[in-house]
C-alpha atoms as a PDB file:
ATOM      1  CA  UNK A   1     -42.434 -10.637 -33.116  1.00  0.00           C
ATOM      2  CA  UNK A   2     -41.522 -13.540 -34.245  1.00  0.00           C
ATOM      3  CA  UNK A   3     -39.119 -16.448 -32.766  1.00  0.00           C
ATOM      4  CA  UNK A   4     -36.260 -15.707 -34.871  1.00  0.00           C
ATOM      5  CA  UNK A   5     -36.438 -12.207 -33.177  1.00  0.00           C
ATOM      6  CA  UNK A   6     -37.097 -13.117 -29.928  1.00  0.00           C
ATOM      7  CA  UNK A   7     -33.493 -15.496 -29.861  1.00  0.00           C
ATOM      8  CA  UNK A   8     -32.280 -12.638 -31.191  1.00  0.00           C
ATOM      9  CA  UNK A   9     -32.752 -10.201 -28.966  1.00  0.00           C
ATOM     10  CA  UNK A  10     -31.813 -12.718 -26.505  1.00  0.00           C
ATOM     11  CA  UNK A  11     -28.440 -13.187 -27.638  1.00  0.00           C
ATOM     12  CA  UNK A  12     -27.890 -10.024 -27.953  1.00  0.00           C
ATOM     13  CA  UNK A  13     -28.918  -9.127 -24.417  1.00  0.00           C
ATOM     14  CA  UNK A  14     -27.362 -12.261 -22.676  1.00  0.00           C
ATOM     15  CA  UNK A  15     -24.167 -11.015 -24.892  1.00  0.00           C
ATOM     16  CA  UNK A  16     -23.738  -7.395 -23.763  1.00  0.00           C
ATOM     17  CA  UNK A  17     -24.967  -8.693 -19.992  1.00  0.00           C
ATOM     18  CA  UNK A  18     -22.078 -11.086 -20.362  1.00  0.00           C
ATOM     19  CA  UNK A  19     -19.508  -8.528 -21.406  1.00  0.00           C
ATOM     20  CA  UNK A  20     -20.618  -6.314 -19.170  1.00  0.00           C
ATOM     21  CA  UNK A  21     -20.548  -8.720 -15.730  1.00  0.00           C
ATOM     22  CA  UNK A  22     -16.859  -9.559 -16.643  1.00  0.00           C
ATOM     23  CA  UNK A  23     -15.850  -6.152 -17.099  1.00  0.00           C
ATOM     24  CA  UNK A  24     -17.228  -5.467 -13.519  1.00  0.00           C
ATOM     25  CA  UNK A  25     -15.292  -8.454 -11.947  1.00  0.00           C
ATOM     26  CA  UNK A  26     -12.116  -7.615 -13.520  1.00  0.00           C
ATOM     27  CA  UNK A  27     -11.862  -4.197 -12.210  1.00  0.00           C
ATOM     28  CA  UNK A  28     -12.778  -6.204  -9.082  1.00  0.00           C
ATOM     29  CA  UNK A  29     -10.663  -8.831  -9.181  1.00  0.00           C
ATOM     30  CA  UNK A  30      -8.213  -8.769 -12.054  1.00  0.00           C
ATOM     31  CA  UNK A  31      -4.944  -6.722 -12.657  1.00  0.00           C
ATOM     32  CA  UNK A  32      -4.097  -4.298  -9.879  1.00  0.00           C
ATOM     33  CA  UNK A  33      -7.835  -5.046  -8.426  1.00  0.00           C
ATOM     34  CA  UNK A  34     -10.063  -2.477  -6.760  1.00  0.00           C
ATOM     35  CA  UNK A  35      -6.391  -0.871  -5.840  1.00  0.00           C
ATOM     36  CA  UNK A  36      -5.636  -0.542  -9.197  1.00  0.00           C
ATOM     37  CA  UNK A  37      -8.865   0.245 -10.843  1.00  0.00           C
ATOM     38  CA  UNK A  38      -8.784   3.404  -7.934  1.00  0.00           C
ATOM     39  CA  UNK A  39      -5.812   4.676  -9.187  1.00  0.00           C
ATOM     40  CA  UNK A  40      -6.896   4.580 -12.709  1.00  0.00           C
ATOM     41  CA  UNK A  41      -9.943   6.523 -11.836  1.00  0.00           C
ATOM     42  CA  UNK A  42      -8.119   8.903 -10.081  1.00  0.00           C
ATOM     43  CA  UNK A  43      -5.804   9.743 -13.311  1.00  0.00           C
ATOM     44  CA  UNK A  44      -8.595  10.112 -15.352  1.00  0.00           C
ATOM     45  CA  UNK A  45      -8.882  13.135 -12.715  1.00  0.00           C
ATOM     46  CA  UNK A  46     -12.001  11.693 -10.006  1.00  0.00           C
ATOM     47  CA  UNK A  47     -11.788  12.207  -7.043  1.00  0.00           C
ATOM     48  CA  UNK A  48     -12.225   9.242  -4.469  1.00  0.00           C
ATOM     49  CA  UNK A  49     -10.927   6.237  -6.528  1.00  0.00           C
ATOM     50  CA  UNK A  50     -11.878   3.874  -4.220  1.00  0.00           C
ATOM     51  CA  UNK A  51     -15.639   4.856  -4.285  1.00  0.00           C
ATOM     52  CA  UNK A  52     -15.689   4.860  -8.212  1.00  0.00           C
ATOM     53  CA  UNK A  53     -14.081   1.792  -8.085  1.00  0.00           C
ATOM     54  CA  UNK A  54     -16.703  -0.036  -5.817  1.00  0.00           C
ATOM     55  CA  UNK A  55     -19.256   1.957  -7.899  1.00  0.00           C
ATOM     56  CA  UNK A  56     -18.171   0.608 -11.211  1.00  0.00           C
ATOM     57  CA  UNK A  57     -18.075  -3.108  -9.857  1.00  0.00           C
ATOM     58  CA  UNK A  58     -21.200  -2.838  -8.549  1.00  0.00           C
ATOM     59  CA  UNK A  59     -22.932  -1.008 -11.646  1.00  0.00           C
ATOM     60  CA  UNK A  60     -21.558  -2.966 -14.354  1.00  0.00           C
ATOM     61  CA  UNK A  61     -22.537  -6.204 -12.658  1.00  0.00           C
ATOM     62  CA  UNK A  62     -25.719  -5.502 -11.168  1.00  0.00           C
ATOM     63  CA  UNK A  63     -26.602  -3.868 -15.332  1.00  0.00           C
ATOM     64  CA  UNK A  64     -25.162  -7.038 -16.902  1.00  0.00           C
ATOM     65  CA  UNK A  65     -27.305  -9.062 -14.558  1.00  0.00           C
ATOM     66  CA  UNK A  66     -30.458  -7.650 -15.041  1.00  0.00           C
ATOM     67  CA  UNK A  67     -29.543  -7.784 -18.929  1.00  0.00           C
ATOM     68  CA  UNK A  68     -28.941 -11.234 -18.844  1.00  0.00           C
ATOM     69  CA  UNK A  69     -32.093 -12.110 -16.848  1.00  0.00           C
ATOM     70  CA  UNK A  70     -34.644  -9.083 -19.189  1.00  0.00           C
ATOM     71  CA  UNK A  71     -35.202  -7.319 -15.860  1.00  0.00           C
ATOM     72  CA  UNK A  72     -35.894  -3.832 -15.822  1.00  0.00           C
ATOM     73  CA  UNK A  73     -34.295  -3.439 -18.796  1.00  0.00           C
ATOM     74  CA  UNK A  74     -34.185   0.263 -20.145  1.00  0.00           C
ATOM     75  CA  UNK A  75     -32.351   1.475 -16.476  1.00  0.00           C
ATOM     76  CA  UNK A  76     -30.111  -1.501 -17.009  1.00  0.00           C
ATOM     77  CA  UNK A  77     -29.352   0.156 -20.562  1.00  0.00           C
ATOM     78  CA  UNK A  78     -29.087   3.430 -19.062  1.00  0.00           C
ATOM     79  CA  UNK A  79     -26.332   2.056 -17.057  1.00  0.00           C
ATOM     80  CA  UNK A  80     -24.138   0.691 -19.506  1.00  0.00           C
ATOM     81  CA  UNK A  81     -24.697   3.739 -21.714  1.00  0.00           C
ATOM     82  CA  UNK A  82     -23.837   5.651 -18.282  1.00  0.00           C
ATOM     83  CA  UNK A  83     -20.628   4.020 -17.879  1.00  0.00           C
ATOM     84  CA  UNK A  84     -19.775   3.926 -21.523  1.00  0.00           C
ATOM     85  CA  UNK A  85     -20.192   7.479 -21.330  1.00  0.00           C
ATOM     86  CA  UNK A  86     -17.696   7.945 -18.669  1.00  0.00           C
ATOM     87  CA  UNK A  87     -15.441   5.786 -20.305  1.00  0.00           C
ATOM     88  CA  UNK A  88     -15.451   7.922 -24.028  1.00  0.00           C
ATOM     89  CA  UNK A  89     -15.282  10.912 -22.414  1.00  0.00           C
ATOM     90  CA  UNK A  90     -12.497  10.688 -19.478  1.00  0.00           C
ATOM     91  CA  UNK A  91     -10.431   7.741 -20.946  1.00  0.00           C
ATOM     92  CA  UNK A  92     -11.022   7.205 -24.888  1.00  0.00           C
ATOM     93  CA  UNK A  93     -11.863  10.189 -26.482  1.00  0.00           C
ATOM     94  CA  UNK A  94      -8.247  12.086 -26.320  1.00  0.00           C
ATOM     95  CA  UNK A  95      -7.355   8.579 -28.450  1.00  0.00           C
ATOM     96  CA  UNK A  96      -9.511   8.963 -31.036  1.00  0.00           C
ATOM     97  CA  UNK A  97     -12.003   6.495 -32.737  1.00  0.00           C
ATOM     98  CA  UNK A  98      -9.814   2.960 -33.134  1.00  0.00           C
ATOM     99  CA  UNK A  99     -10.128   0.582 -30.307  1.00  0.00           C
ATOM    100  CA  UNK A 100      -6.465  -1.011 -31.436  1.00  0.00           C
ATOM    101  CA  UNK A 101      -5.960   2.843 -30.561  1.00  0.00           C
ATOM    102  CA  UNK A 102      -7.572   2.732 -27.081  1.00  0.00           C
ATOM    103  CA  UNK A 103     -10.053   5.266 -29.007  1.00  0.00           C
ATOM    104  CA  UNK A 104     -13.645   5.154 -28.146  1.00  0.00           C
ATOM    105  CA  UNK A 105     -14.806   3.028 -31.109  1.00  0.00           C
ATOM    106  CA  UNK A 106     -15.785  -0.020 -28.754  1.00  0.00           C
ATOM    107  CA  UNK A 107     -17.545   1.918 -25.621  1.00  0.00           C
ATOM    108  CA  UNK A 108     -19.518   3.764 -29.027  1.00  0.00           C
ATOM    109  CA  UNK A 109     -20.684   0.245 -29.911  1.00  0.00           C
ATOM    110  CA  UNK A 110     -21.687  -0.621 -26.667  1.00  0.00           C
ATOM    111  CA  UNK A 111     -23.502   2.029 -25.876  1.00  0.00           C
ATOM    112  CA  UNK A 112     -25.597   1.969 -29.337  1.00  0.00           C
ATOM    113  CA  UNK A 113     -26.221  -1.626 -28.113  1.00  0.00           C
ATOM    114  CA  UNK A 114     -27.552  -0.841 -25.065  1.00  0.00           C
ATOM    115  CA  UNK A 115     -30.130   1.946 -26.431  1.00  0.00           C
ATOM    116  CA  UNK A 116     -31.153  -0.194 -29.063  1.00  0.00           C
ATOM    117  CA  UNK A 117     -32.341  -2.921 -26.567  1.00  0.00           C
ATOM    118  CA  UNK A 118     -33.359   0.038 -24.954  1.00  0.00           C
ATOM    119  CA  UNK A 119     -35.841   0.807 -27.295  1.00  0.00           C
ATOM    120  CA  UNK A 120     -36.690  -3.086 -28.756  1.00  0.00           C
ATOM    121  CA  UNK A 121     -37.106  -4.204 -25.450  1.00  0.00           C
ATOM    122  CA  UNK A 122     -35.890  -7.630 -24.050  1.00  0.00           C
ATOM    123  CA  UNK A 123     -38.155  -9.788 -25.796  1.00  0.00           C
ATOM    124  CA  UNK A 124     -40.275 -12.450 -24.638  1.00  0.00           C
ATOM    125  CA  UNK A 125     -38.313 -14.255 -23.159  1.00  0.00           C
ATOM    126  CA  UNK A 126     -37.410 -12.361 -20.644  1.00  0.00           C
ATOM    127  CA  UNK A 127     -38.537 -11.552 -16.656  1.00  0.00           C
ATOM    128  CA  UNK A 128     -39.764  -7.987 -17.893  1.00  0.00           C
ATOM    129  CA  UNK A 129     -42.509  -9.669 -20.403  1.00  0.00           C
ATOM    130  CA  UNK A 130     -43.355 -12.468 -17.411  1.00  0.00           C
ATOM    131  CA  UNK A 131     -43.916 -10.305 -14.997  1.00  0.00           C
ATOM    132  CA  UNK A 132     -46.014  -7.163 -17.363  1.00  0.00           C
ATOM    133  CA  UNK A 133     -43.442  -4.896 -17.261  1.00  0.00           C
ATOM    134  CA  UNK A 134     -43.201  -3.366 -20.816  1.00  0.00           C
ATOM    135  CA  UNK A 135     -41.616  -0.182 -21.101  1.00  0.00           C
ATOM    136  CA  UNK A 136     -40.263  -0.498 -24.837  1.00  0.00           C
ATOM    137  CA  UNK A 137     -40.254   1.908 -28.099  1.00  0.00           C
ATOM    138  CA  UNK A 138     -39.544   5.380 -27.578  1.00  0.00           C
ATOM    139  CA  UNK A 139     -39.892   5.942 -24.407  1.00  0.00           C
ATOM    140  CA  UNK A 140     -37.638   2.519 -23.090  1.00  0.00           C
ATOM    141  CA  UNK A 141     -35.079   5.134 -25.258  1.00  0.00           C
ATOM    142  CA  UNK A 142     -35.764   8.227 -23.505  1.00  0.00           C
ATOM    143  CA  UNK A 143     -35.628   6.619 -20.535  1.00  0.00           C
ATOM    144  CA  UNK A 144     -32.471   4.799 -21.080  1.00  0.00           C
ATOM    145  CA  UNK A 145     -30.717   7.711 -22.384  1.00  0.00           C
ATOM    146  CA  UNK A 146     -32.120  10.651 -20.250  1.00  0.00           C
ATOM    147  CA  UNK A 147     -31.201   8.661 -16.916  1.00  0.00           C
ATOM    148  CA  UNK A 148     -27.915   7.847 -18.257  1.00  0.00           C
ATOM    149  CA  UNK A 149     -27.273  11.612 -19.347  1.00  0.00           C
ATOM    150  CA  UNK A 150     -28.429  12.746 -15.906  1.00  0.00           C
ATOM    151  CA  UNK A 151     -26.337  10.072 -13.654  1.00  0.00           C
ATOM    152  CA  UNK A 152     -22.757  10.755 -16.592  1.00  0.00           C
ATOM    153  CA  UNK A 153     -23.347  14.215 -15.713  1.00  0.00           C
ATOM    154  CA  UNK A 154     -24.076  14.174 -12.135  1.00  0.00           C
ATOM    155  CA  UNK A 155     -21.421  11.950 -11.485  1.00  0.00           C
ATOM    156  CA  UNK A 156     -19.071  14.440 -13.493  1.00  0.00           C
ATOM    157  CA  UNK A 157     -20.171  17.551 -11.712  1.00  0.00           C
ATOM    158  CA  UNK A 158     -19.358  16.212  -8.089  1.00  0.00           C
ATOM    159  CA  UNK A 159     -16.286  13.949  -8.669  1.00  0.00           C
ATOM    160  CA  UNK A 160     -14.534  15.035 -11.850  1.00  0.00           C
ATOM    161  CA  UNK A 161     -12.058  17.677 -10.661  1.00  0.00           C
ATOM    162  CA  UNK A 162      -8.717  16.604 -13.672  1.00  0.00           C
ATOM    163  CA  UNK A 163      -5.113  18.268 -12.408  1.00  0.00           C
ATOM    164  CA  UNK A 164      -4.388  20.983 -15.166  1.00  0.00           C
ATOM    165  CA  UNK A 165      -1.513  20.110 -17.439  1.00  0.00           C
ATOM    166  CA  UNK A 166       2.126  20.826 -16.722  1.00  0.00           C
ATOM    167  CA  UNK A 167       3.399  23.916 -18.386  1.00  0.00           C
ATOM    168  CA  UNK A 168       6.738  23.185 -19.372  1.00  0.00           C
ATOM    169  CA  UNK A 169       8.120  19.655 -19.886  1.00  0.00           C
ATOM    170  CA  UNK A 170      10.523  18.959 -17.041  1.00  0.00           C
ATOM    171  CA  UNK A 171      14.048  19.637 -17.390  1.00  0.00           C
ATOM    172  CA  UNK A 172      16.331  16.804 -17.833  1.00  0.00           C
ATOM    173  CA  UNK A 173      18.733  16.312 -15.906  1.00  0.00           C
ATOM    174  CA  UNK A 174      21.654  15.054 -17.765  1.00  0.00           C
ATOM    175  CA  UNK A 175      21.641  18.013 -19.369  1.00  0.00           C
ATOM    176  CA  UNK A 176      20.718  19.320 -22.954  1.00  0.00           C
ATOM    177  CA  UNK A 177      20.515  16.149 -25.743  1.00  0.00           C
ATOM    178  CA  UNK A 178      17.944  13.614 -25.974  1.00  0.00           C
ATOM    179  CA  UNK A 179      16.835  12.088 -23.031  1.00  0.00           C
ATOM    180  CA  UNK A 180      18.917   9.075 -22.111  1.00  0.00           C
ATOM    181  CA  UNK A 181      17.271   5.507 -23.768  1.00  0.00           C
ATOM    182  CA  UNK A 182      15.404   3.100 -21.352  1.00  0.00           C
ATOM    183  CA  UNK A 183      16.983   0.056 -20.411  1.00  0.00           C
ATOM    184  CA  UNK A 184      16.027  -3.468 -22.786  1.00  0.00           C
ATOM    185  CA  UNK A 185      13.492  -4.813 -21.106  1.00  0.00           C
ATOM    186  CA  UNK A 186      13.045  -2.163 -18.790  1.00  0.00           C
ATOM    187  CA  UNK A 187      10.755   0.711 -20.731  1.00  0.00           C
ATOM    188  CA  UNK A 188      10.634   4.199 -19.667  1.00  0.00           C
ATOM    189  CA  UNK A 189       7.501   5.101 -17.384  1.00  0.00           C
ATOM    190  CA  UNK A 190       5.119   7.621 -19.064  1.00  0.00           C
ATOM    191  CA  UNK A 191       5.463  10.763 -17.772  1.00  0.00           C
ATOM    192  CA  UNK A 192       2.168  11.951 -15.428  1.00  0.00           C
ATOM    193  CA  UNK A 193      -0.305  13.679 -16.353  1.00  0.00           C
ATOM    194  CA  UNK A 194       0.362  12.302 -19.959  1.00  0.00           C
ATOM    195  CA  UNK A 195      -2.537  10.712 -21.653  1.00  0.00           C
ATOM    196  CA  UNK A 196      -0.357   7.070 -22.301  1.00  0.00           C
ATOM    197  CA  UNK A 197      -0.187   7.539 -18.130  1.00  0.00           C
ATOM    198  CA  UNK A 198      -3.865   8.142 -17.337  1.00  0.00           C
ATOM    199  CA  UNK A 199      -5.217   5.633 -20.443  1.00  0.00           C
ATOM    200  CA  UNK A 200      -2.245   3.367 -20.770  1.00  0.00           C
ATOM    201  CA  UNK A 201      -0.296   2.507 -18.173  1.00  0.00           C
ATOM    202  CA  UNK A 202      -2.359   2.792 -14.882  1.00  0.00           C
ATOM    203  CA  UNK A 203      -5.310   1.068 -16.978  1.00  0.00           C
ATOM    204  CA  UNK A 204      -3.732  -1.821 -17.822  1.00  0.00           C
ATOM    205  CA  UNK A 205      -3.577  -2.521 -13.750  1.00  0.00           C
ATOM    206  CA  UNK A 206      -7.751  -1.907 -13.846  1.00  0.00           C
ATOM    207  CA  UNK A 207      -9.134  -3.658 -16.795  1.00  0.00           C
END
């Protein structure tokens, strides 16, 4: 391999480390904090927002860490493929594919990303090559995506328990006519249940 692919691989694992430590701290510390962030995991319909909240933090940081530093690489790709996972299939995938649609076209990318490295390994310059660790090719892949199938589906199968959809859209009460315009500057709040509530509006207080 040569040195052009070596800073390569580099930059692309320091990058998707990077992205991956600040997404952590924000749904630590940003918007509506670990408050927020539990209340946007419990509209995507799991149960205990607080734990999946502490569990995100701690799993995107601790995978963007060991990214950054080329240590144990393929289970720190299976973890952001894990939680990319979650992401496109709880919060992205009713949207579609465009991100500028909050479709699943950027946790897609990130996920590819992560198997990739996954499967090129981190390089040599990287605590995995110093220390002999070299779990690379196809089986850094299978690793990275069976252990990230196995913990998106475990995780699914104990927590993910979504309210079933409202039958009828609720009467208004002004009577029959269209429903009565929001206030300028004050816009109507989505209605729950609705995927603008689950993906929209509670998210914006997590990421």
């Amino acid at each position: 391999m040569s040195d052009a692919d070596v800073a390569v691989l580099l930059l692309v694992r320091v990058t998707t480390g990077l992205i991956m430590i600040m997404h952590g701290l924000n749904h630590w510390r940003g918007g509506g904090r670990i408050e927020g962030t539990a209340r946007w995991f419990t509209g995507l319909g799991l149960r205990r927002g607080v734990l999946q909240a502490w569990a995100s933090v701690l799993t995107e940081v601790g995978a963007g860490a060991l990214l950054v530093l080329g240590l144990l690489t393929p289970l720190a790709c299976a973890a952001v493929i894990s939680v990319m996972l979650v992401a496109g299939l709880l919060a992205h995938r009713p949207n579609g594919f465009f991100v500028f649609k909050d479709g699943y076209e950027y946790v897609l990318t990130l996920a590819v990303v992560a198997l990739a490295l996954a499967v090129l390994g981190p390089g040599r310059w990287s605590v995995d090559h110093a220390v002999g660790i070299d779990v690379t090719g196809w089986t850094g892949g299978a690793v990275a995506l069976g252990v990230a199938v196995a913990a998106t589906g475990g995780l699914l199968g104990t927590f993910w328990r979504p309210e079933p959809r409202a039958a009828a859209e609720p009467e208004n009460p002004a009577g029959p006519g269209p429903k009565p315009a929001a206030e300028p500057g004050n816009p109507a709040e989505p209605a729950p249940g609705t995927a603008l509530h689950r993906t929209g509006h509670v998210d914006q207080e997590a990421r």
